[in-house]
Protein backbone atom coordinates (compact mmCIF):
# COMPACT_ATOMS: atom_id res chain seq x y z
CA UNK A 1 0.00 0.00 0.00
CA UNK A 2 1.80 3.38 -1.34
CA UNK A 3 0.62 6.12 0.95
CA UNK A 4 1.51 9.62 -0.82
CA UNK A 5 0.57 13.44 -1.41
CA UNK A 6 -0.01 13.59 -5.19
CA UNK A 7 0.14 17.26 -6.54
CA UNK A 8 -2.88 15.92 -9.37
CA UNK A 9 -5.11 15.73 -6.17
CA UNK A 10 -3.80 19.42 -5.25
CA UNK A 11 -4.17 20.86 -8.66
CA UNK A 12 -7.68 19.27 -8.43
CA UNK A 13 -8.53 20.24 -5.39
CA UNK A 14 -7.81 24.16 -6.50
CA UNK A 15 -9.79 23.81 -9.35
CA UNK A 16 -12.63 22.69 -6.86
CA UNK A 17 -11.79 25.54 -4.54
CA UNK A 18 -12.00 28.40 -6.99
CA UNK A 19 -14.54 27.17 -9.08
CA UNK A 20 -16.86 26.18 -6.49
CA UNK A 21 -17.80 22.85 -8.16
CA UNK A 22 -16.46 19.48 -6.30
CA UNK A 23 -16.69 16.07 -6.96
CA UNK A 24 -19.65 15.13 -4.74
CA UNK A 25 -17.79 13.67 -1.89
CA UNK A 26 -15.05 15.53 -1.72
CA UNK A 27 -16.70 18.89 -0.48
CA UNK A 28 -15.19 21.84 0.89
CA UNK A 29 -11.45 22.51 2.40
CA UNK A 30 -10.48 21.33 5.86
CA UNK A 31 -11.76 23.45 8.51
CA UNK A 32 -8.09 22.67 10.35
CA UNK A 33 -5.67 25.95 10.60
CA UNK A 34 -2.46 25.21 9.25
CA UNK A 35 0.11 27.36 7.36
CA UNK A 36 -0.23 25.27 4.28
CA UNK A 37 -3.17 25.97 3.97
CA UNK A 38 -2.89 29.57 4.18
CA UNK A 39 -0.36 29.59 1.71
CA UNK A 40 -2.73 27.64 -0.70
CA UNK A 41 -6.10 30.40 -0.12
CA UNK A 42 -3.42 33.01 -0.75
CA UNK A 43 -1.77 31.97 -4.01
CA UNK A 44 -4.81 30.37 -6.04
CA UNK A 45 -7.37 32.93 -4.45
CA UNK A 46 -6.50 35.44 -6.99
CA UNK A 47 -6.81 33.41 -10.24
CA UNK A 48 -10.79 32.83 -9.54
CA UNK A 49 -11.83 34.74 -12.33
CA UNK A 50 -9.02 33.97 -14.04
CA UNK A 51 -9.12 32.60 -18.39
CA UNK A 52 -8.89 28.73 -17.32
CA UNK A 53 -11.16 28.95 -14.19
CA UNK A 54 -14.35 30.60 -16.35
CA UNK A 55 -13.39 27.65 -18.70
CA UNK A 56 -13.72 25.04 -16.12
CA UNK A 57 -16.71 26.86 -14.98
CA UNK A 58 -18.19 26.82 -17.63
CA UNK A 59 -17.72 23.04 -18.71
CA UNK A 60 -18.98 22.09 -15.18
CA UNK A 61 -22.07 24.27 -15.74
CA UNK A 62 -22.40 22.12 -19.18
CA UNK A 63 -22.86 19.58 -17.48
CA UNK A 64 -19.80 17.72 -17.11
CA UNK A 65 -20.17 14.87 -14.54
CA UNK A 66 -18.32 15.77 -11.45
CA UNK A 67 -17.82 12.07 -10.09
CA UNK A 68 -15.18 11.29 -12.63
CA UNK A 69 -13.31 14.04 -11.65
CA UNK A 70 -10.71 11.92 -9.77
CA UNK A 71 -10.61 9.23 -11.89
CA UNK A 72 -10.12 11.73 -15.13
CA UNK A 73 -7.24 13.85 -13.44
CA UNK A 74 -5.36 10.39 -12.51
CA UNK A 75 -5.25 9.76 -16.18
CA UNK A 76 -2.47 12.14 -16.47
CA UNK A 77 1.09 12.61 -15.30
CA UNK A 78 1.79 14.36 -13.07
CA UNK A 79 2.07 19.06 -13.81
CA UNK A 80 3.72 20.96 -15.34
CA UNK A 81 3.17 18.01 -18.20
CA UNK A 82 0.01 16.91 -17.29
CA UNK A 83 -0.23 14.39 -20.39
CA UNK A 84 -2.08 11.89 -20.98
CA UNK A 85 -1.12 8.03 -19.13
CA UNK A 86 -4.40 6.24 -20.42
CA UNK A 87 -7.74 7.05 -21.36
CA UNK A 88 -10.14 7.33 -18.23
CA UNK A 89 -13.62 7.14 -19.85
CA UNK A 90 -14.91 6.36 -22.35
CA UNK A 91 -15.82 9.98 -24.03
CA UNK A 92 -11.79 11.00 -25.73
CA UNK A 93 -13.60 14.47 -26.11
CA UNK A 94 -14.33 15.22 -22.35
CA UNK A 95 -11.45 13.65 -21.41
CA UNK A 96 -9.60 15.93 -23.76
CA UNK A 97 -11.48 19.04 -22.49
CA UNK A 98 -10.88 18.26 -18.82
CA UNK A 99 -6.77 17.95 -19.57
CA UNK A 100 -7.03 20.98 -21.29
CA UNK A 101 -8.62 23.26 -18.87
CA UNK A 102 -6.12 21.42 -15.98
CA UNK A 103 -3.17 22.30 -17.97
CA UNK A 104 -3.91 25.62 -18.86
CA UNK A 105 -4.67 26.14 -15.05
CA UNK A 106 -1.73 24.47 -14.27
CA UNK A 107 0.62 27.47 -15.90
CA UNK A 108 -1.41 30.35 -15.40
CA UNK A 109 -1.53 29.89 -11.82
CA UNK A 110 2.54 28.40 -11.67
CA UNK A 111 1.10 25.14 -9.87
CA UNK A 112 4.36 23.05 -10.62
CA UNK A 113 5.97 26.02 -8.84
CA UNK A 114 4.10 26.10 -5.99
CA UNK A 115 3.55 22.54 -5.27
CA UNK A 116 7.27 22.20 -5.21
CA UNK A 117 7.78 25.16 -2.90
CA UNK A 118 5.82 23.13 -0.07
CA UNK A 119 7.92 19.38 -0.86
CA UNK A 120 9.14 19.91 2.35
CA UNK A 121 5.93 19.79 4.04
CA UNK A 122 4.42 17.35 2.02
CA UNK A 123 7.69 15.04 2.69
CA UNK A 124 6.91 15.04 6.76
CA UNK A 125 3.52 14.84 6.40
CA UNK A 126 4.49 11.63 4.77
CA UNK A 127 6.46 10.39 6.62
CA UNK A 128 4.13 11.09 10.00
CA UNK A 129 1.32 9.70 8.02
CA UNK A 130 3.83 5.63 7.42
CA UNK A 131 4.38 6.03 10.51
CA UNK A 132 0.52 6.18 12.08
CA UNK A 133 -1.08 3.70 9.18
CA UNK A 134 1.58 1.77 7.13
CA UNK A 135 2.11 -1.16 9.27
CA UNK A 136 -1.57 -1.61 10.23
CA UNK A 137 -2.15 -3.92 7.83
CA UNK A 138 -4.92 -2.49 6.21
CA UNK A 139 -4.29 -4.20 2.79
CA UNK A 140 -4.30 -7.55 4.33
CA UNK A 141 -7.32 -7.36 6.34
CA UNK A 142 -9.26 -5.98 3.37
CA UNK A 143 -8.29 -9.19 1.34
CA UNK A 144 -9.01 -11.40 3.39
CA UNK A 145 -12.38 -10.22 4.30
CA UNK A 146 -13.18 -10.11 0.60
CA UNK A 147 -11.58 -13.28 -0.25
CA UNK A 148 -9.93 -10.96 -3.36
CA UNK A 149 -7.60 -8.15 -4.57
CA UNK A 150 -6.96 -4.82 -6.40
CA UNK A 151 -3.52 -4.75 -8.33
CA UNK A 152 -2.57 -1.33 -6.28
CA UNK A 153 -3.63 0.22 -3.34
CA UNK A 154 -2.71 3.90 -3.22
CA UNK A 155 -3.70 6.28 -0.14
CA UNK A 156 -3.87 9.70 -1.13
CA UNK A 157 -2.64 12.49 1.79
CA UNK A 158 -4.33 15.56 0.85
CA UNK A 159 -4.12 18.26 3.79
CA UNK A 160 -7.11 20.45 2.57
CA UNK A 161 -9.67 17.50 2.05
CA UNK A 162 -12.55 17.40 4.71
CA UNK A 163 -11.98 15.13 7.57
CA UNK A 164 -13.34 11.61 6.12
CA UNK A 165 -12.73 9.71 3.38
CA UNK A 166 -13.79 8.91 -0.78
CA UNK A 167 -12.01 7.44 -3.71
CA UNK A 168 -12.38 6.37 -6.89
CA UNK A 169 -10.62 3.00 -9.32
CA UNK A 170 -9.15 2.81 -12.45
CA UNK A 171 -9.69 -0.40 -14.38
CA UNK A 172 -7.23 -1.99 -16.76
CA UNK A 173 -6.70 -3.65 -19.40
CA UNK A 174 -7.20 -7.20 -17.76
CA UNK A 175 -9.67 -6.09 -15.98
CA UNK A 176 -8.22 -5.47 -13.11
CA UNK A 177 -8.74 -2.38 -10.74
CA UNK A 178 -5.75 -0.05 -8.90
CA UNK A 179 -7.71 1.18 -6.12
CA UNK A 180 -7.37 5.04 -4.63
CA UNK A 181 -8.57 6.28 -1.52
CA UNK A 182 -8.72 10.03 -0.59
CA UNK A 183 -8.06 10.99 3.42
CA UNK A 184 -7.94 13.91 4.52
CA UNK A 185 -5.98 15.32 7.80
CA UNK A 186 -7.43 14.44 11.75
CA UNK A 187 -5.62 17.06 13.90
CA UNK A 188 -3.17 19.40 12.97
CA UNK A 189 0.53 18.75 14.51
CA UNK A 190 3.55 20.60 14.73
CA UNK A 191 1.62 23.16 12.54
CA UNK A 192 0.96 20.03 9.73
CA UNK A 193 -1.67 18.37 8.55
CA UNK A 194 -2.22 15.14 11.13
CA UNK A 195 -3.69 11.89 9.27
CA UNK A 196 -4.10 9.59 12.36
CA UNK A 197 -4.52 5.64 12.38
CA UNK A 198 -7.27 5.37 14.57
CA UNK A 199 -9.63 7.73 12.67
CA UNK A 200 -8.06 6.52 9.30
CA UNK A 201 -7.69 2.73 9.15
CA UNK A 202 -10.96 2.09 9.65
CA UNK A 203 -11.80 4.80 6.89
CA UNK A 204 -9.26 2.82 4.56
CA UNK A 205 -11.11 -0.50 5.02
CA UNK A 206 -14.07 1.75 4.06
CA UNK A 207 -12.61 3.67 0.75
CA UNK A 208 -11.12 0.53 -0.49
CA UNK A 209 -13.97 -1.40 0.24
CA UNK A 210 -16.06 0.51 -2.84
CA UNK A 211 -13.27 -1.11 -5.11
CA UNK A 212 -14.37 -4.53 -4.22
CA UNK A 213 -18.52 -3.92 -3.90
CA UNK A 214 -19.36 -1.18 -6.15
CA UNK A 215 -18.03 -3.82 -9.09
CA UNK A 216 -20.34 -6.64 -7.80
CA UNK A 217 -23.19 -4.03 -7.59
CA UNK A 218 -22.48 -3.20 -11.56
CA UNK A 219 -22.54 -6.74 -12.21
CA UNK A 220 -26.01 -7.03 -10.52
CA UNK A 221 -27.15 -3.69 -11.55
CA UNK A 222 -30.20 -4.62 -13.81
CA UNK A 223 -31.70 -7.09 -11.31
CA UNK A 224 -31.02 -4.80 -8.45
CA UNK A 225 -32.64 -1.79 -9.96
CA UNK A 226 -35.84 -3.72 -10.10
CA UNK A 227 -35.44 -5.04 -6.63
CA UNK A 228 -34.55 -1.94 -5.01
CA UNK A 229 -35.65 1.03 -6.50
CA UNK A 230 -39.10 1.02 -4.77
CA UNK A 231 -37.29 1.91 -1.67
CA UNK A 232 -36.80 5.63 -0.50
CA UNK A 233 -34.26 5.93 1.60
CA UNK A 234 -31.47 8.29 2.92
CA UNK A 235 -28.59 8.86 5.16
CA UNK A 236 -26.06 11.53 5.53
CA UNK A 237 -25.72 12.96 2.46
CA UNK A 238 -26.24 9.60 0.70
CA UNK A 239 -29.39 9.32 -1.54
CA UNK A 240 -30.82 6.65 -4.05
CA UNK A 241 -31.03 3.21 -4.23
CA UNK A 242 -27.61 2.48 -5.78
CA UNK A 243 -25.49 4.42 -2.84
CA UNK A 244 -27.49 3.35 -0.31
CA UNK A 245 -26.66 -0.43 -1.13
CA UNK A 246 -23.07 0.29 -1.61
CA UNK A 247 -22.74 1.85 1.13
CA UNK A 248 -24.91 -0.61 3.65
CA UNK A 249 -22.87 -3.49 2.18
CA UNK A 250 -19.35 -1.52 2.68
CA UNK A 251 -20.46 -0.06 6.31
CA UNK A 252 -21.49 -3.70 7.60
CA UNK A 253 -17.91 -5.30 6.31
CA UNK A 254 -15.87 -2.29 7.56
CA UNK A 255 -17.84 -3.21 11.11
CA UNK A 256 -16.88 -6.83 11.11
CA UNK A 257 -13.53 -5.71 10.43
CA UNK A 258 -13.50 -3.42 13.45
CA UNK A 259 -15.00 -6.08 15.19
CA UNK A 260 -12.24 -8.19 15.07
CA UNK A 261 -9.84 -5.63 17.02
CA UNK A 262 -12.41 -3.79 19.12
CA UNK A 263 -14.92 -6.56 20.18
CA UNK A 264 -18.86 -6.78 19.52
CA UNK A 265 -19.84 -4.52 22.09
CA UNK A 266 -18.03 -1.58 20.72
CA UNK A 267 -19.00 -1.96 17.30
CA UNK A 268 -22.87 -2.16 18.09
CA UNK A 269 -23.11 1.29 19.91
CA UNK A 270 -21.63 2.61 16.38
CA UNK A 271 -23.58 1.34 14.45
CA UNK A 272 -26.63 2.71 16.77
CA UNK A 273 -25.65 5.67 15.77
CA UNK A 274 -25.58 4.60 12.27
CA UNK A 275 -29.05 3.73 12.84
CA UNK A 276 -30.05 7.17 14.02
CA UNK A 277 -28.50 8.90 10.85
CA UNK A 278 -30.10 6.71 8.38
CA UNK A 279 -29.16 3.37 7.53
CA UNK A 280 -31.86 2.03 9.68
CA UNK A 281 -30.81 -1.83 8.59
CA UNK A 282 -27.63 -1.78 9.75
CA UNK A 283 -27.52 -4.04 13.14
CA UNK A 284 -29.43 -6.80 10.53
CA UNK A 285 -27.12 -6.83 7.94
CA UNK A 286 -23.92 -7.01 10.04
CA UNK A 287 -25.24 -10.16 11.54
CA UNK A 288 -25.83 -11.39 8.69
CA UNK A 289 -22.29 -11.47 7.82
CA UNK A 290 -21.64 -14.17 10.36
CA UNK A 291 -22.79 -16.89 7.80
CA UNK A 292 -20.62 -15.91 5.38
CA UNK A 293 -17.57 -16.01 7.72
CA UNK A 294 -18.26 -19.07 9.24
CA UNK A 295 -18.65 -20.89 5.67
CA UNK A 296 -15.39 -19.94 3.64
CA UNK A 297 -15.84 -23.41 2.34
CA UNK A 298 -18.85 -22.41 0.88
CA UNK A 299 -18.21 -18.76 0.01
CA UNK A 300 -14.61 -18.51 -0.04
CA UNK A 301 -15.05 -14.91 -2.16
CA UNK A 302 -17.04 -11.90 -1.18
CA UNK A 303 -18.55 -12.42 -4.56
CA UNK A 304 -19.83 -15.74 -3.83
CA UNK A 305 -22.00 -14.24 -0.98
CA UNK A 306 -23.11 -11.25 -2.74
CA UNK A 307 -26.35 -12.43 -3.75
CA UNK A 308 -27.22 -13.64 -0.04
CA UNK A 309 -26.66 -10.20 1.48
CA UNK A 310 -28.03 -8.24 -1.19
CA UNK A 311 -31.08 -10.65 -0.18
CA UNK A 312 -31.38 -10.10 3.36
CA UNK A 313 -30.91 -6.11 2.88
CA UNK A 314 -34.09 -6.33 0.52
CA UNK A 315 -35.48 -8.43 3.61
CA UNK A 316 -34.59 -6.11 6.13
CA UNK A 317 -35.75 -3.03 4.16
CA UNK A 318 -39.60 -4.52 3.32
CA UNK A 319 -40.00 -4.91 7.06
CA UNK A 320 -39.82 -1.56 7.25
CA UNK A 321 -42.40 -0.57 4.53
């Protein structure tokens, strides 16, 4: 697992900033004080009405679909190049626009520049950041759960993202997916950005979780759409049928994870709260769970189980109708 700040997810995230548009879960800048960030507000604040931010504003207004965002700007290098490592989507032309309006922010506002003038900081928040989550053994616990893996894990450090967590995949050729979560800082140490293990490892098992469910959900999607799109439902931002099963399905596995290190108990008075914001199912479909972990013979993949809790959510759900 490659835990890094990228400077794509910084030139991103001012594009965000000073347009005002943002990938739906990534939101607005930390409300954490630090000088980085001041130094950020200060240098790209002036370029908001600048030739490649009404561009990007524009494009966004046109409609372009924020939820790629992450996934598009990852199919370039890294600035001042910014060209172009594979092609993200499926539309060239977007694709094409979006690299475009990145690059041209890229040298009107000096980004390379900048981003270079703060290695330093980006270097020990780094190396703070190994220290709190890379032997936790995030990867490991992840697999095993899901009986399968990704060909990369990559955590993305970025100082000014929102306390919390999101990500997105990039499929390849084979088929395979390299899977990218976004954190963003806890506390604020030593004047840095603080990305601490026991907020963040569970929000890894999380973000990395959508890499191995939201593909399963795709695979079901026809069947599921008919099964669950009768149901109104919402929780914490989340809304529609498709989120809300991703995210039941992740939020019960990330539990039993937890479970594991911090006993039943614990884990049950969280997901009360759960409960209280939304996801009204969620002590039922965590128990359900057990059967798949005590059968591995059975359902030695994730995958092979899919159907069964998919099943027991619908279940849970119509007793509430």
């Amino acid at each position: 697992m490659k835990l890094t700040a990228d400077s794509r997810m910084e030139l991103l995230t001012a594009l965000e900033f000073l347009s005002g548009f943002t990938n739906p879960g990534f939101a607005s800048l930390t409300k954490l004080e630090f000088e980085y960030k001041t130094d950020f507000v200060d240098h790209f604040s002036p370029y908001r009405n600048g030739p490649a931010m009404r561009r990007y504003t524009r494009m966004c207004s046109g409609g372009f679909p924020l939820n790629i965002s992450g996934t598009m700007m990852f199919g370039l290098s890294e600035p001042p190049e910014l060209g172009a490592l594979r092609q993200p989507i499926e539309n060239k032309e977007l694709f094409e626009e979006f690299a475009g309006v990145a690059k041209e922010f890229s040298e009107e506002t000096d980004f390379a520049a900048f981003f270079e003038a703060h290695e330093r900081t980006f270097a020990a928040v780094e190396k703070a950041a190994r220290a709190e989550i890379k032997d936790r053994d995030v990867v490991q616990q992840v697999e095993e759960y899901y009986g399968a893996r990704l060909d990369s894990y990559t955590v993305l450090l970025t100082p000014l993202f929102r306390q919390g967590g999101n990500g997105f995949r990039i499929t390849q050729k084979d088929g395979g997916y390299d899977g990218y979560a976004i954190i963003g800082p806890t506390d604020v140490n030593d004047s840095l950005p603080y990305f601490g293990a026991q907020e963040q490892v569970p929000t890894l098992w999380h973000e990395f979780g959508h890499h191995f469910v939201e593909p399963l959900s795709e695979r079901y999607a026809g069947e599921l759409e008919r099964r669950f799109s009768r149901f109104r439902f919402s929780a914490w931002g989340y809304a529609g049928w498709w989120n809300m099963i991703n995210e039941y399905i992740i939020r019960a596995v990330s539990s039993r994870i937890y479970m594991r290190r911090n006993g039943d108990e614990r884990v049950l008075r969280w997901m009360k709260d759960e409960e209280k914001g939304g996801f009204t199912c969620m002590t039922g479909l965590y128990r359900s769970l057990e059967a798949y972990e005590s059968d591995r013979e059975k359902y030695p993949m994730f995958a092979d189980f899919y159907p069964e809790v998919t099943k027991k959510l619908e279940e849970l759900l119509s007793k509430q109708q």
